[in-house]
Protein backbone atom coordinates (compact mmCIF):
# COMPACT_ATOMS: atom_id res chain seq x y z
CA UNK A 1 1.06 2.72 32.93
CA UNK A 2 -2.27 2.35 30.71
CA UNK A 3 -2.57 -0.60 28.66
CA UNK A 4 -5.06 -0.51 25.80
CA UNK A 5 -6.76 -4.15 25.58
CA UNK A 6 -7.88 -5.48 21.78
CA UNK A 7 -6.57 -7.91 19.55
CA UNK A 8 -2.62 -8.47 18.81
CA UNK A 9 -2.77 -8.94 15.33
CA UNK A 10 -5.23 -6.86 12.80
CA UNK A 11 -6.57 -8.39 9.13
CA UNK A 12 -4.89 -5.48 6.86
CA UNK A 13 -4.78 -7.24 3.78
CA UNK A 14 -7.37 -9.60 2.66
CA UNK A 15 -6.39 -12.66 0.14
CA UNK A 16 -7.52 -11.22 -3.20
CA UNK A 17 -5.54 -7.59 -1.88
CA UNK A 18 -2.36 -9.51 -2.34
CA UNK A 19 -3.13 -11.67 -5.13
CA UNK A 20 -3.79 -8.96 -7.01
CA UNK A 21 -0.79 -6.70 -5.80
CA UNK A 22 1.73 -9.71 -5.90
CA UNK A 23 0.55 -10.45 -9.85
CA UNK A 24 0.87 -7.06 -10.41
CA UNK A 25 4.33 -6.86 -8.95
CA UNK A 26 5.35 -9.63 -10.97
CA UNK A 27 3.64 -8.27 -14.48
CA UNK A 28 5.83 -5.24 -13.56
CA UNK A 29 9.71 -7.36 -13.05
CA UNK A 30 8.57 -8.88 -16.15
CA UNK A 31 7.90 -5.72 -18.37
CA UNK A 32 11.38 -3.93 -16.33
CA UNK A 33 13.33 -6.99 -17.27
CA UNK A 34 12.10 -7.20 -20.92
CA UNK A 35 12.05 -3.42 -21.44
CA UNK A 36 15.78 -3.31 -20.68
CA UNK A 37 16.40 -6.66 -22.97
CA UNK A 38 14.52 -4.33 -26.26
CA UNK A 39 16.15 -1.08 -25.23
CA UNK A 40 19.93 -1.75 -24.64
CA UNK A 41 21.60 -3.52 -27.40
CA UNK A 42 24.56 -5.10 -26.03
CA UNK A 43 22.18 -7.02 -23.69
CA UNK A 44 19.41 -7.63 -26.14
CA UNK A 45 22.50 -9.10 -28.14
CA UNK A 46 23.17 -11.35 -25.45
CA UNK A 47 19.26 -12.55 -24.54
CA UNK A 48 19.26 -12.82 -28.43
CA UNK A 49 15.46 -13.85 -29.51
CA UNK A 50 14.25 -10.61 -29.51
CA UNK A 51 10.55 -11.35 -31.01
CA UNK A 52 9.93 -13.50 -27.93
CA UNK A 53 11.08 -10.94 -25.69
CA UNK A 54 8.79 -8.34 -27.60
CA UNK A 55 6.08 -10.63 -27.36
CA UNK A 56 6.30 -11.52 -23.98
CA UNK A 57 6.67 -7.15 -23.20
CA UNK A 58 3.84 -6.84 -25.17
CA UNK A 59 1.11 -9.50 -23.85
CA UNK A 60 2.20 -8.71 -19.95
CA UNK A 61 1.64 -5.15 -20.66
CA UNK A 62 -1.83 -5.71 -21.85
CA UNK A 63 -1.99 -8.06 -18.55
CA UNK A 64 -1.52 -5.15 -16.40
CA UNK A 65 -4.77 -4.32 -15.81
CA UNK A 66 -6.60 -7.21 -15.47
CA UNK A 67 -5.87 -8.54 -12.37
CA UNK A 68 -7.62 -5.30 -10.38
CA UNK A 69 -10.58 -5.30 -12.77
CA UNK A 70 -10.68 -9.40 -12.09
CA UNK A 71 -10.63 -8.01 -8.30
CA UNK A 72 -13.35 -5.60 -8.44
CA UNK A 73 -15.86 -7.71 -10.60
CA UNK A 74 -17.27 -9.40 -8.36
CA UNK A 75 -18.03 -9.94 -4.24
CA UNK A 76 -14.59 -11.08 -3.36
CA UNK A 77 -13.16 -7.55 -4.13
CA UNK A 78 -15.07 -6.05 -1.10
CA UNK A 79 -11.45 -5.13 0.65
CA UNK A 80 -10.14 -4.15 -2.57
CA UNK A 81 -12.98 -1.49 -3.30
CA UNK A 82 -12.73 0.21 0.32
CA UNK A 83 -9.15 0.37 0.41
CA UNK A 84 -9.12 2.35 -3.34
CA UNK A 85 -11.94 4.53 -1.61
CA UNK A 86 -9.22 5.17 1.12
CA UNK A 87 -6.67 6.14 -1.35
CA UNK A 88 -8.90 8.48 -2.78
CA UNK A 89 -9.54 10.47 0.13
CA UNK A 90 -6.79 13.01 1.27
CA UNK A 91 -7.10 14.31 4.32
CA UNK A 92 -5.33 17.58 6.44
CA UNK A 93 -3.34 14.45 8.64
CA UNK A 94 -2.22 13.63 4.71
CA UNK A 95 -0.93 17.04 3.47
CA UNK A 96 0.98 17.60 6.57
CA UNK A 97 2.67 14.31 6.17
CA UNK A 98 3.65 15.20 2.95
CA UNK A 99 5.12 18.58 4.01
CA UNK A 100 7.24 16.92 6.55
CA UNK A 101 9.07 15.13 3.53
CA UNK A 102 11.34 18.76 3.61
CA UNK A 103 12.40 18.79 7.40
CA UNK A 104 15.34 16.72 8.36
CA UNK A 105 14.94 12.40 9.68
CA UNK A 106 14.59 13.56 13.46
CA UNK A 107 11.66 16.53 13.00
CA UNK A 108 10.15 14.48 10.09
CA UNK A 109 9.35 11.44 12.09
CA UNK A 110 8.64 13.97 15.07
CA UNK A 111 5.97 15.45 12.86
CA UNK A 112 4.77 12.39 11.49
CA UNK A 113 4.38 10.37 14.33
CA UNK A 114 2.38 13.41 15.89
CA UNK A 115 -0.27 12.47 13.01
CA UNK A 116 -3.89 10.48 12.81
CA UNK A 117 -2.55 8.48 9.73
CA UNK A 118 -5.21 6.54 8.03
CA UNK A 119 -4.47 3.40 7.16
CA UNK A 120 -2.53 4.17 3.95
CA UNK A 121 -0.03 7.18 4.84
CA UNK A 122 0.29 10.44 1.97
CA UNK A 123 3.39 8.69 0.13
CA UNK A 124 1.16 5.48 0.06
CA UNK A 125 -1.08 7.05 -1.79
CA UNK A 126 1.11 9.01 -4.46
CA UNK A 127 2.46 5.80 -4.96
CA UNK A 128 -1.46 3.97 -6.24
CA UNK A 129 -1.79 6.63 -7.82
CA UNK A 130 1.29 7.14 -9.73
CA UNK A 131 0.99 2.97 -10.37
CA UNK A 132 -2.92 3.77 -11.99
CA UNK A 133 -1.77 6.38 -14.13
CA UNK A 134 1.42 4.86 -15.13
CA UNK A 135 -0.88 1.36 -16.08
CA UNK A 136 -3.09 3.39 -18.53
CA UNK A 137 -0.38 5.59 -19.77
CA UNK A 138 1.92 2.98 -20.75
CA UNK A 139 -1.16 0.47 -21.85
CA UNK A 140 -2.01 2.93 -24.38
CA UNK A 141 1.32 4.02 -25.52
CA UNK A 142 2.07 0.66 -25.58
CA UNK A 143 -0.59 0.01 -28.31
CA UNK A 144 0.48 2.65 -30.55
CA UNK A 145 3.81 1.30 -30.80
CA UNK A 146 2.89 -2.48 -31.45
CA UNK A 147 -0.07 -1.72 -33.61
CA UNK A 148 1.51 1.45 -35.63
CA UNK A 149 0.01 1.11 -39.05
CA UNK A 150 -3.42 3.47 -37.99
CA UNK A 151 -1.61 6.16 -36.05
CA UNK A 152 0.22 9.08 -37.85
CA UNK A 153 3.63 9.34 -37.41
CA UNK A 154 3.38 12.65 -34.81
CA UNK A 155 1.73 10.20 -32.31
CA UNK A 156 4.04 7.04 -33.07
CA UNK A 157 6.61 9.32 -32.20
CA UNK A 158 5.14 10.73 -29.02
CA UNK A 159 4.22 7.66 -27.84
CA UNK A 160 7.89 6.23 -27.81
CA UNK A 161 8.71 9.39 -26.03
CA UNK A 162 6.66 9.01 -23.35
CA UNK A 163 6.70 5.23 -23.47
CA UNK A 164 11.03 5.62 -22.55
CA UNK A 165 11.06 8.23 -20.31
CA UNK A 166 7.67 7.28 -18.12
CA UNK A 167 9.67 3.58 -18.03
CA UNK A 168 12.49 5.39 -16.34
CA UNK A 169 10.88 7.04 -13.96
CA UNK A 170 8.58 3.63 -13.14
CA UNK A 171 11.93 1.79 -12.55
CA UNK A 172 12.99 4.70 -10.07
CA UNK A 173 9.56 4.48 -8.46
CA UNK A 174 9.99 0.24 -8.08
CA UNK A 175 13.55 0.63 -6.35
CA UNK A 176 12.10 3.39 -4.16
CA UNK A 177 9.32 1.27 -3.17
CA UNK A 178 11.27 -1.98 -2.16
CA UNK A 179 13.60 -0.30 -0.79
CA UNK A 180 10.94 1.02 1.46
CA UNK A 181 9.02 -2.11 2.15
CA UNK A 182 12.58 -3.30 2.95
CA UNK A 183 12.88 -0.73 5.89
CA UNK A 184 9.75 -1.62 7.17
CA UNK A 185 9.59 -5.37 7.64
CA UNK A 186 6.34 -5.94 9.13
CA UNK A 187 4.17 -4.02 6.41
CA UNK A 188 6.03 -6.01 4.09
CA UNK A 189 4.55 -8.90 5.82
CA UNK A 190 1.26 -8.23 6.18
CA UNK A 191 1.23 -7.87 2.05
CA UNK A 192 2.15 -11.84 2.43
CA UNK A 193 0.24 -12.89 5.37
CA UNK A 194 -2.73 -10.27 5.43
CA UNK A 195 -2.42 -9.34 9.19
CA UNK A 196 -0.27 -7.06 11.04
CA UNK A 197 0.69 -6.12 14.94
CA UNK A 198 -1.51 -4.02 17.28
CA UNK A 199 1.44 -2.31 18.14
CA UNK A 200 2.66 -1.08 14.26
CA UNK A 201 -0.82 0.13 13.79
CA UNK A 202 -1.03 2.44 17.06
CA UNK A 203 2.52 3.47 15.77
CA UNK A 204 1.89 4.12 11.91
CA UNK A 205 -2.36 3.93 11.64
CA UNK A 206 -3.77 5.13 14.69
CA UNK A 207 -6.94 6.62 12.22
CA UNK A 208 -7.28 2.93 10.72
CA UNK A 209 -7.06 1.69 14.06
CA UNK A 210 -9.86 4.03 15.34
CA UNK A 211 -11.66 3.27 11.73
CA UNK A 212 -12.04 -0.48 12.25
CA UNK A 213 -13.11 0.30 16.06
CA UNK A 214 -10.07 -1.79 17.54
CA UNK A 215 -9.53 0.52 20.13
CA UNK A 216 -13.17 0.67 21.57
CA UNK A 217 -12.22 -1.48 24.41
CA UNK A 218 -11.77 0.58 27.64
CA UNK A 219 -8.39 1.45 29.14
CA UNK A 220 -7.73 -0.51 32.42
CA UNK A 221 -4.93 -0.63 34.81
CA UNK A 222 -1.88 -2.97 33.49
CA UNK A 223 -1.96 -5.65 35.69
CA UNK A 224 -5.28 -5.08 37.25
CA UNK A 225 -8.28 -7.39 37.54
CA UNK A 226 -11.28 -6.59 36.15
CA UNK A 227 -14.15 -6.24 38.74
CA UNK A 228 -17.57 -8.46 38.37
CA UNK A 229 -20.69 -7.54 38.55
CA UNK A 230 -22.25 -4.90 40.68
CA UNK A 231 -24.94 -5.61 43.31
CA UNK A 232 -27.45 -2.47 43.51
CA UNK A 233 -25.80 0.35 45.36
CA UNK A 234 -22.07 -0.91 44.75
CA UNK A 235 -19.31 1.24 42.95
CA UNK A 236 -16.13 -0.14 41.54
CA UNK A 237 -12.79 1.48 43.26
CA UNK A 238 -9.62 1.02 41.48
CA UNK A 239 -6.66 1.02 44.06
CA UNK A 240 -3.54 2.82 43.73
CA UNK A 241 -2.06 -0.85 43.36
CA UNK A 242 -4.38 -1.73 40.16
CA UNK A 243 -6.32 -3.77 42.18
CA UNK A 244 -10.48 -3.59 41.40
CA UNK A 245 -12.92 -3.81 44.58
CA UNK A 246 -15.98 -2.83 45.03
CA UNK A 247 -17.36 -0.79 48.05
CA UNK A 248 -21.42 -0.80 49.27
């Protein structure tokens, strides 16, 4: 058996990465919980103060997007900035991933575990940017149906459209995505602690893995010893056993 030496536990998340996906998460159970107050009456009847709960929709709405573009204003957003460049670029590893969605739970993780997955699989990224889309989509819907009085009535009108049926689909998109972090307890983690296991990253990022150069270390033997220095004329021998010696 080959062992594969390098650290147990990679940094996948740094600090402002999941204060700003953690604020975000909560600006979104906020708007969800308030949406439903304003848009079914027996329970807005039974919240009652329905101008706080307005206000409270509105002002966390216009939140939304300031905790990324707090992130990537300054230094501390380094992490931030290369992992949106990673969920811009799509790869042939991603498409394929994607495709496996159709086969059934035995060939799809087959397939998929056959893959160089960067660091942030297909789905990953059809979820950031479904969430970016869905942030200026609703922000600006949003707008025209607080502050009506310059909009014609056409767009007032579209805007609720979209406004109610994009919120359905976002609530879908929430329960699908804890219900996957659910499955998968140590990514979940790592969004609360910022590092994750050796071992899930071979398994679900071997391209990250290769990416941040944690596999550079050599394969050796389990359970041999590494050999020391060489005098001039020397050559390392690894026995069958695992065992390192050197022979003149």
């Amino acid at each position: 058996m080959v062992a594969m030496t390098g650290p147990p536990e990679l940094s996948r998340f740094d600090r402002v990465e999941r204060v700003v996906h953690w604020a975000n998460a909560l600006l979104f159970v906020v708007l969800i919980a308030t949406g439903f107050t304003l848009y079914i009456g027996p329970l807005s009847l039974f919240v009652g103060r329905r101008d706080l709960v307005q206000t409270i929709h509105v002002y966390c709405g216009l939140a939304l997007p300031v905790p990324v573009v707090a992130a990537l204003a300054g230094r501390w957003g380094k992490g931030l900035r290369a992992d949106l460049r990673r969920f811009n670029r799509w790869s042939s590893a991603d498409r394929r991933w994607l495709r496996a969605a159709l086969a059934n739970r035995v060939e799809r993780e087959a397939r998929r575990g056959a893959l160089t997955v960067g660091k942030f699989n297909a789905g990953q990224k059809l979820n950031v940017a479904f969430t970016a889309g869905v942030i200026v989509v609703m922000l600006g819907t949003g707008v025209i149906m607080r502050w009506y009085s310059p909009w014609p009535l056409s767009w007032r009108t579209g805007a609720t459209f979209v406004h109610d049926w994009l919120a359905i689909a976002v609530v879908a998109v929430v329960v699908g995505h804890i219900g996957y972090a659910l499955s998968d307890p140590a990514a979940m983690r790592a969004m609360v602690r910022g590092t994750i296991s050796r071992r899930w990253a071979e398994r679900h990022a071997p391209g990250w893995l290769a990416e941040e150069g944690a596999d550079s270390a050599t394969p050796t033997a389990e359970g041999a010893r590494p050999v020391g220095p060489l005098s001039s004329g020397e050559i390392a021998v690894v026995d069958p056993g695992g065992v390192h010696r050197s022979v003149p």
